[in-house]
Protein backbone atom coordinates (compact mmCIF):
# COMPACT_ATOMS: atom_id res chain seq x y z
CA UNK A 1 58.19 77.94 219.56
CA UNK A 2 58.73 79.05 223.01
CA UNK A 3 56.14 80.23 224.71
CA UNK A 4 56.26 82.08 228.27
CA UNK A 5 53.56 82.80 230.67
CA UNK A 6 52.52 85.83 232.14
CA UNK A 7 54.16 85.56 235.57
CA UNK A 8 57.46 84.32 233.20
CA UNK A 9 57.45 87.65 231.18
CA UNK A 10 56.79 89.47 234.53
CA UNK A 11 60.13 88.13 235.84
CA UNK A 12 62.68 88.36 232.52
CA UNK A 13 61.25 91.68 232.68
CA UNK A 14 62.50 92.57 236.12
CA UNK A 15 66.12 90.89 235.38
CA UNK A 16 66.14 93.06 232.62
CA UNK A 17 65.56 95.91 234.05
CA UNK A 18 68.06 94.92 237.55
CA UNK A 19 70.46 94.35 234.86
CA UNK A 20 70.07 97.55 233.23
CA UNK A 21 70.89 99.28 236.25
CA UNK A 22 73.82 97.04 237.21
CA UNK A 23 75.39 97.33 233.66
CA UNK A 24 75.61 101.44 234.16
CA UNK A 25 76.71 101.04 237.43
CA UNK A 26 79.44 98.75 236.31
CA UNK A 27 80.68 100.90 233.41
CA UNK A 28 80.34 104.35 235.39
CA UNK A 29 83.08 102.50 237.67
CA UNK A 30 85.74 102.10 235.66
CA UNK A 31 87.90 104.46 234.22
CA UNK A 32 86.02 106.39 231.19
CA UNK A 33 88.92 108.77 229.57
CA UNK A 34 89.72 107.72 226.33
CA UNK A 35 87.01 104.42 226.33
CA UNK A 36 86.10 104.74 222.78
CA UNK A 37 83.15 102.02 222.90
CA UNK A 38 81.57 99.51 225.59
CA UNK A 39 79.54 96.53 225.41
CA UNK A 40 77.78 93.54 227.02
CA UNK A 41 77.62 90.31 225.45
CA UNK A 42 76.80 86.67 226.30
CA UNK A 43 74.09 84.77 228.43
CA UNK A 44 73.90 87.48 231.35
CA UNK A 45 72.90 90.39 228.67
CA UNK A 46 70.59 88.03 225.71
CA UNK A 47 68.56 84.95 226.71
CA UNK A 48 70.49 81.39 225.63
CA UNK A 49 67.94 78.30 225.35
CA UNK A 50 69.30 76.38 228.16
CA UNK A 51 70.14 79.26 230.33
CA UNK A 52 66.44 79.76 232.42
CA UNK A 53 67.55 82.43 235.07
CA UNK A 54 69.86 84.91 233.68
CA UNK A 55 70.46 86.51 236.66
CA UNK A 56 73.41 83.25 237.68
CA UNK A 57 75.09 84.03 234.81
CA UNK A 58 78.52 86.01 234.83
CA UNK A 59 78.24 89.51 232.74
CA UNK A 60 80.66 90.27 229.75
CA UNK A 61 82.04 93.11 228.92
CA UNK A 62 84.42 94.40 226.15
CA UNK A 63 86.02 97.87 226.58
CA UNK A 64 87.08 99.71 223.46
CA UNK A 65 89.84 102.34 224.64
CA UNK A 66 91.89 104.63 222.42
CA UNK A 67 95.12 104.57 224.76
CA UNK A 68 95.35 100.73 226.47
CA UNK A 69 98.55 101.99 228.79
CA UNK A 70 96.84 105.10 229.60
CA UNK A 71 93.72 103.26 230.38
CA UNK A 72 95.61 100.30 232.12
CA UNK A 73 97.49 102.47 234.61
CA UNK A 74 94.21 104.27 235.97
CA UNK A 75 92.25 100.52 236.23
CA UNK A 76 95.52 98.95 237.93
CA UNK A 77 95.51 101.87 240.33
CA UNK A 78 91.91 101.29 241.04
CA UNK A 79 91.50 97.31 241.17
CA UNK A 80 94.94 96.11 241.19
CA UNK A 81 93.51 92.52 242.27
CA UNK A 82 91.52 92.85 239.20
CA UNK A 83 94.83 91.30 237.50
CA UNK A 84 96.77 88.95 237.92
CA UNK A 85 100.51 88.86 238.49
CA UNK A 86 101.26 90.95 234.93
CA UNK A 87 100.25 94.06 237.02
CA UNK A 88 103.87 94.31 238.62
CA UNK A 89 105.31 94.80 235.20
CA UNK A 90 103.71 98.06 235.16
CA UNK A 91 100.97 99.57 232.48
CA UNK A 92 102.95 99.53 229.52
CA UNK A 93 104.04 95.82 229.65
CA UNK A 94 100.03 95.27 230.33
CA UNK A 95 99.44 97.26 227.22
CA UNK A 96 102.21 95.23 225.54
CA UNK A 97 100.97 91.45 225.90
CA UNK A 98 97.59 93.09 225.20
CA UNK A 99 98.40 94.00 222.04
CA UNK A 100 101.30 92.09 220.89
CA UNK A 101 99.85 88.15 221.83
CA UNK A 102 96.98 86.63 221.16
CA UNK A 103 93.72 88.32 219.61
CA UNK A 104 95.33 91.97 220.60
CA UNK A 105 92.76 91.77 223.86
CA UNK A 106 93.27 91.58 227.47
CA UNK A 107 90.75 89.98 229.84
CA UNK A 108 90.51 90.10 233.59
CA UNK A 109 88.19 87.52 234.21
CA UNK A 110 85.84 85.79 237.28
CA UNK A 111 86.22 89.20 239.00
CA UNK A 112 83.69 89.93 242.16
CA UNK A 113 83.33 93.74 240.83
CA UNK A 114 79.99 95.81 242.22
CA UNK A 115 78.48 92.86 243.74
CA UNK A 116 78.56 90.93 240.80
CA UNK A 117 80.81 88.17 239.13
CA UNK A 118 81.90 89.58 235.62
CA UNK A 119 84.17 89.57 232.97
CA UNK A 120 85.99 91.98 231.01
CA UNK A 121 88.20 92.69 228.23
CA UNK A 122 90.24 95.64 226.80
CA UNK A 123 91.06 96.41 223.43
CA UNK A 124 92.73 99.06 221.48
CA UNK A 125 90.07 101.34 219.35
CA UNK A 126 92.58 101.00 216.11
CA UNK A 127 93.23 97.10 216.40
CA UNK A 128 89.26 96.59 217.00
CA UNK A 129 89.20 99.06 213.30
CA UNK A 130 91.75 96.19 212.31
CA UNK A 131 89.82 93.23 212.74
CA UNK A 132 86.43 94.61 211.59
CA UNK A 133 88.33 95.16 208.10
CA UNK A 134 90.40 92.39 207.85
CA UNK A 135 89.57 89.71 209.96
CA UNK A 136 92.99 88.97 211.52
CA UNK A 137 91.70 87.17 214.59
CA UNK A 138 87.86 87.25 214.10
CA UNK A 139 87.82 87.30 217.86
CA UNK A 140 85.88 90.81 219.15
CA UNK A 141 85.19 91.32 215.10
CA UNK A 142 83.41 88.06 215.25
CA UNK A 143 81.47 88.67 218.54
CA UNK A 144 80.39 91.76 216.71
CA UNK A 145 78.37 89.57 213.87
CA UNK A 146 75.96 88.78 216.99
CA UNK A 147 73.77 91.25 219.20
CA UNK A 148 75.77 93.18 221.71
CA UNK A 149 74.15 95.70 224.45
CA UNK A 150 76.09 99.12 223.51
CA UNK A 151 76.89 100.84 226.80
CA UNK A 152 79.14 103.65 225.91
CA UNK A 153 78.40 104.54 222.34
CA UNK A 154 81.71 105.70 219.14
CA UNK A 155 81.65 108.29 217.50
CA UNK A 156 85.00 107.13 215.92
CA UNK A 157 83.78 107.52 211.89
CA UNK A 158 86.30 105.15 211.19
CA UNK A 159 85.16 102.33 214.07
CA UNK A 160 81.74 102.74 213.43
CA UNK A 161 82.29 102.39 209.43
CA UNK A 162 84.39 99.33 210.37
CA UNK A 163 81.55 97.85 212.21
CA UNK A 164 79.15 98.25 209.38
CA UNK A 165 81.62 96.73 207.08
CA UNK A 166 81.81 93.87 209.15
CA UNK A 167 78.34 93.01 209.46
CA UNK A 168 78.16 92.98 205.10
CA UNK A 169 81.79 90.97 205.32
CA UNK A 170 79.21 88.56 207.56
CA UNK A 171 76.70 88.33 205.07
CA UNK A 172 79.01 87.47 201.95
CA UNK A 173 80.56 84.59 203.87
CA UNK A 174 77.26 83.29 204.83
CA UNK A 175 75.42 83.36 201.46
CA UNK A 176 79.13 81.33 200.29
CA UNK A 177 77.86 78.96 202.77
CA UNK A 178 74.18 78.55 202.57
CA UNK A 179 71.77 76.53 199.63
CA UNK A 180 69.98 78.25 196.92
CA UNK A 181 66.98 78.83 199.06
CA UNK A 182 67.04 78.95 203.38
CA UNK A 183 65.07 80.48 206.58
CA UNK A 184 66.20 83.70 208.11
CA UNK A 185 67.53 81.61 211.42
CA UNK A 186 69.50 79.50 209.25
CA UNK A 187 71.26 82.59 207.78
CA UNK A 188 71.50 83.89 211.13
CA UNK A 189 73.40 80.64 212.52
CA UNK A 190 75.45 80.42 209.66
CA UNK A 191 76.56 84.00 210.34
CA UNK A 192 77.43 83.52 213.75
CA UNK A 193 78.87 79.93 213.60
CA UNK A 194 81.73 81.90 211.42
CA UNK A 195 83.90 82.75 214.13
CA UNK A 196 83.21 79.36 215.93
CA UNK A 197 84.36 77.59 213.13
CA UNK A 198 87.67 76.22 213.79
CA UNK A 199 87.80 77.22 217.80
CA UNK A 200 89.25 74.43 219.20
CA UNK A 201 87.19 75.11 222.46
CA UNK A 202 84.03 74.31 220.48
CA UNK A 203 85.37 70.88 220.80
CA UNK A 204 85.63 70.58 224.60
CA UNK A 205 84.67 73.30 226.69
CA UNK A 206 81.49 74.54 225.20
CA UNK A 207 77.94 73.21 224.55
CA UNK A 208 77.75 71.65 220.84
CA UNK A 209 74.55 73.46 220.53
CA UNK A 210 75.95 76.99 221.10
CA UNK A 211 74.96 79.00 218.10
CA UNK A 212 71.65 77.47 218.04
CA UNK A 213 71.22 78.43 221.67
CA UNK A 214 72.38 81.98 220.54
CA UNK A 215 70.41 82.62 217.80
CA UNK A 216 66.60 80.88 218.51
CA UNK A 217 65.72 83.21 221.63
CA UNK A 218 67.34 86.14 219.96
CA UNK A 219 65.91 86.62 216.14
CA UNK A 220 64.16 89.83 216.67
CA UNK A 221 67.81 91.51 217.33
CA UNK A 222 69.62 89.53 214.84
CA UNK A 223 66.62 90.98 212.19
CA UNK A 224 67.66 94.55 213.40
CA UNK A 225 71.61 94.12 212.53
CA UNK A 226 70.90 92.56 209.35
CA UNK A 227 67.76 94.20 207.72
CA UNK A 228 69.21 96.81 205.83
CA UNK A 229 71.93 94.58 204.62
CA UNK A 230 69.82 91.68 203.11
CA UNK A 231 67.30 94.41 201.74
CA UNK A 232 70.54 96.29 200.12
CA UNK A 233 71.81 93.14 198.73
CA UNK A 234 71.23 92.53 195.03
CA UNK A 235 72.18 88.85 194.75
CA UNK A 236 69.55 87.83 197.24
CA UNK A 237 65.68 87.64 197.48
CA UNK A 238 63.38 87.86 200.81
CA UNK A 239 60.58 86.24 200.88
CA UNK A 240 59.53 87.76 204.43
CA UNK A 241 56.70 87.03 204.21
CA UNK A 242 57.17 83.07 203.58
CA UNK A 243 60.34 83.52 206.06
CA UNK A 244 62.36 82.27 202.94
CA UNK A 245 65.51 83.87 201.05
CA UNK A 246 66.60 82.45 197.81
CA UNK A 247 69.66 83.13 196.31
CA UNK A 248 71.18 81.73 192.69
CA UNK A 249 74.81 81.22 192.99
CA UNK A 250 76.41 81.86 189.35
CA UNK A 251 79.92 82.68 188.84
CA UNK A 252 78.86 86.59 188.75
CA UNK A 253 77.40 86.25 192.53
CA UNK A 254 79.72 84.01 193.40
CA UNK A 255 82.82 86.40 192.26
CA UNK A 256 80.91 89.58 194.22
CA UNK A 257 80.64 87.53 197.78
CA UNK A 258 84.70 86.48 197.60
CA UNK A 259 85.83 90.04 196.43
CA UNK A 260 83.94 91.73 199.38
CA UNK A 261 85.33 88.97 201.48
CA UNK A 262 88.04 90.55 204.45
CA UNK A 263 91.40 90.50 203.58
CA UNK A 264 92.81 87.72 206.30
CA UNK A 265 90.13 85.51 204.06
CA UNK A 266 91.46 86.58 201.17
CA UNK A 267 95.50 85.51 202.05
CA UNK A 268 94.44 82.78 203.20
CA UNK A 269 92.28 81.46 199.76
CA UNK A 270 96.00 82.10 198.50
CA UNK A 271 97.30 79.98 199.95
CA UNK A 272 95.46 76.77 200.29
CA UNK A 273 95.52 77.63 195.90
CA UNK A 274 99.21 77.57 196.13
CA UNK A 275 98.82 74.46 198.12
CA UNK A 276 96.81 72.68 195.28
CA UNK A 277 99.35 73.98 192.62
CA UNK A 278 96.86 76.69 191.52
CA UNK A 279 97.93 80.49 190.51
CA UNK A 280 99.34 82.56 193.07
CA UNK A 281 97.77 85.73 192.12
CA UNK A 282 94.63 86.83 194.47
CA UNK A 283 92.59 88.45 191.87
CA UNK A 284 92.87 85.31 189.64
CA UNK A 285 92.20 82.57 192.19
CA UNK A 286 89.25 84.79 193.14
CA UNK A 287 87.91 84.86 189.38
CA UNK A 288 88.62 81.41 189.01
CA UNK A 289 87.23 80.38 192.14
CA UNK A 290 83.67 82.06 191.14
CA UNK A 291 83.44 79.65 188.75
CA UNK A 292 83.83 76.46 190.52
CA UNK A 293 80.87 74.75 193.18
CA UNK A 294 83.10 73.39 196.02
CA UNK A 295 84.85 77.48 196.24
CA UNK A 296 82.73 77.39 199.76
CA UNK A 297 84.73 74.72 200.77
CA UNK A 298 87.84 77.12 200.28
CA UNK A 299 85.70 79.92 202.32
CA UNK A 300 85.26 77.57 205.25
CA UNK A 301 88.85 76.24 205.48
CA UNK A 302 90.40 80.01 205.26
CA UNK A 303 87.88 81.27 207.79
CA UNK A 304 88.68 78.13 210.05
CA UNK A 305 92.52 78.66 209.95
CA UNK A 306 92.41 82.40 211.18
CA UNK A 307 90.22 81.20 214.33
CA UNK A 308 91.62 78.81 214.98
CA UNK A 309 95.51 80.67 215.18
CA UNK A 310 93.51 83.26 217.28
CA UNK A 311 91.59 80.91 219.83
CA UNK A 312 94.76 78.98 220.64
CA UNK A 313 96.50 82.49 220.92
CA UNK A 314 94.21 83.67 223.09
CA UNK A 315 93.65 80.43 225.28
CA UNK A 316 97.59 80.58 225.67
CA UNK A 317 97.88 84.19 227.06
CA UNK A 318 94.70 84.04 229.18
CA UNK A 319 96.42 81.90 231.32
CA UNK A 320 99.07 84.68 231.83
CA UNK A 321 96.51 87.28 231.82
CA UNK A 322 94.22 85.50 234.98
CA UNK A 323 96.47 83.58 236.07
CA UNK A 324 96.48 79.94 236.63
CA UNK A 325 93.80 79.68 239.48
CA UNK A 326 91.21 81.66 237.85
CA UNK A 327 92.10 80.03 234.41
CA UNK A 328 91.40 76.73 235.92
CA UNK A 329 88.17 77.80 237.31
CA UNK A 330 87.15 79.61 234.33
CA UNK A 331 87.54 76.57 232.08
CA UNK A 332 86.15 74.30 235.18
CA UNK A 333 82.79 76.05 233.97
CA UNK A 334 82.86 75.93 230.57
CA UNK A 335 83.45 72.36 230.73
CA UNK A 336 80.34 71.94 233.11
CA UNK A 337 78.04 73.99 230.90
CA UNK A 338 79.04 71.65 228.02
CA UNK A 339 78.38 68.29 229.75
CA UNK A 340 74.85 70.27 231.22
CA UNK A 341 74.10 71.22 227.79
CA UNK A 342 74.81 67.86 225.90
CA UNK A 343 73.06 66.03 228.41
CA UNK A 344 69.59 67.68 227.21
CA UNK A 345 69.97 66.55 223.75
């Protein structure tokens, strides 16, 4: 358990509440017609174990925007050293390799912006509605299974449906996952080690203990996304007072997880079947599947295969998007935070 004193508490406190005040200031700065949804994420917005003063670390942010050319050509006018070389293709080339490569996001990274290092991505409102469903790149969907700090809030019905959807998609693929009976943290890791699972970065470039670092300092906001879900869900039974859920997989629990699972699972459960000679159609490997104990095995492989295209995707066209320089600094950290992390354990 960690415990903080009182002159501790005193100080998170007051980087809170700096970094309150330098997140608006940051968002009132950029262009705001047509930005659908905003967010912080990361070690500068929730505490990491590991990560003692907050304050050193660089903010993330992920803008939501219904037109990305529209929205491109106002930020290029206004911080045209925010990008890197792409910017004298014009807007709609921007908007292009945004959505066309990669996870369908473009980041502008290690940028000196308001007196502060930050990063940030854009992303279309309807390809965000995309992955939420489907879970074709699990990239900003998958970011979106953990606490976030909502800055500008949707009132897209169909984005903030998606987003709900995505939180329950979460939840099936985790109880696949986890034992008859586990803690709430260890549903909470599971849940967020889904779209690490298969990123070739977690391999070198980021600390081996990154979800756990995520999830122990932060399992009062984890509770508050996931609440309502576990209490709505049938097939499971919280013991919140023992901190315990227990769960009985049969083939009729099993078969309700992998039918609510996102589509880009489902395609993918297809075809590592084919692979094995099995039937080709989804709603029999799905039935069939329910009945058999190793059908998490098949859940972990299909969720690993669509990070894994998207994390190399994205790696690729980040270099394009920063350009080389910044790329090389960018991963310069991550590669330091690793060896600082590992070297605790």
């Amino acid at each position: 358990m960690i415990r903080m004193n009182f002159h501790t508490i005193v100080r998170w406190t007051s980087t809170l509440v700096k970094r309150e005040d330098v997140h608006q200031r940051i968002i009132g700065s950029f262009p705001n017609d047509g930005m659908q949804m905003a967010f912080a994420y990361g070690s500068g917005v929730f505490k990491q174990t590991g990560h003692a003063d907050m304050s050193k670390n660089m903010l993330d942010y992920i803008f939501v925007v219904d037109d990305p050319q529209k929205w491109h050509q106002h930020n290029i006018k206004m911080y045209p050293k925010h990008y890197s070389f792409l910017r004298f293709f014009g807007p709609k080339r921007v908007a292009k390799i945004q959505d066309n490569y990669g996870a369908g996001i473009y980041f502008n990274t290690l940028v000196q912006h308001e007196g502060t290092l930050i990063k940030y991505g854009v992303i279309s409102t309807d390809r965000l509605v995309t992955d939420l469903l489907d879970w074709d790149t699990l990239y900003v969907s998958g970011r979106l299974h953990k606490p976030v700090k909502l800055l500008v809030i949707p009132t897209n019905k169909h984005l903030l449906s998606a987003m709900h959807i995505n939180l329950q998609s979460a939840m099936h693929a985790a109880l696949l996952l986890l034992p008859e009976s586990f803690t709430e943290e260890e549903l909470y890791t599971k849940i967020t080690s889904l779209s690490y699972s298969g990123d070739f970065r977690m391999q070198f470039g980021e600390d081996k203990n990154k979800v756990s670092n995520i999830v122990k300092p932060n399992l009062p906001y984890f509770r508050q996304l996931y609440e309502k879900i576990i209490e709505g869900e049938n097939h499971v039974i919280w013991h919140k007072d023992e901190n315990r859920l227990e769960q009985y997989p049969t083939h009729i629990s099993q078969f309700h997880h992998l039918n609510l699972l996102p589509k880009s699972v489902h395609v993918n459960m297809v075809v590592l079947r084919k692979r094995s000679g099995g039937l080709p159609d989804m709603e029999e490997i799905i039935r069939n599947l329910a009945h058999e104990s190793h059908c998490d095995d098949y859940v972990t492989r299909s969720i690993q295969k669509i990070v894994t295209n998207s994390s190399w995707g994205q790696s690729i066209k980040t270099i394009l998007t920063a350009g080389i320089v910044k790329s090389f600094r960018y991963s310069f950290k991550k590669v330091k935070k690793m060896i600082r992390g590992n070297n605790k354990n």
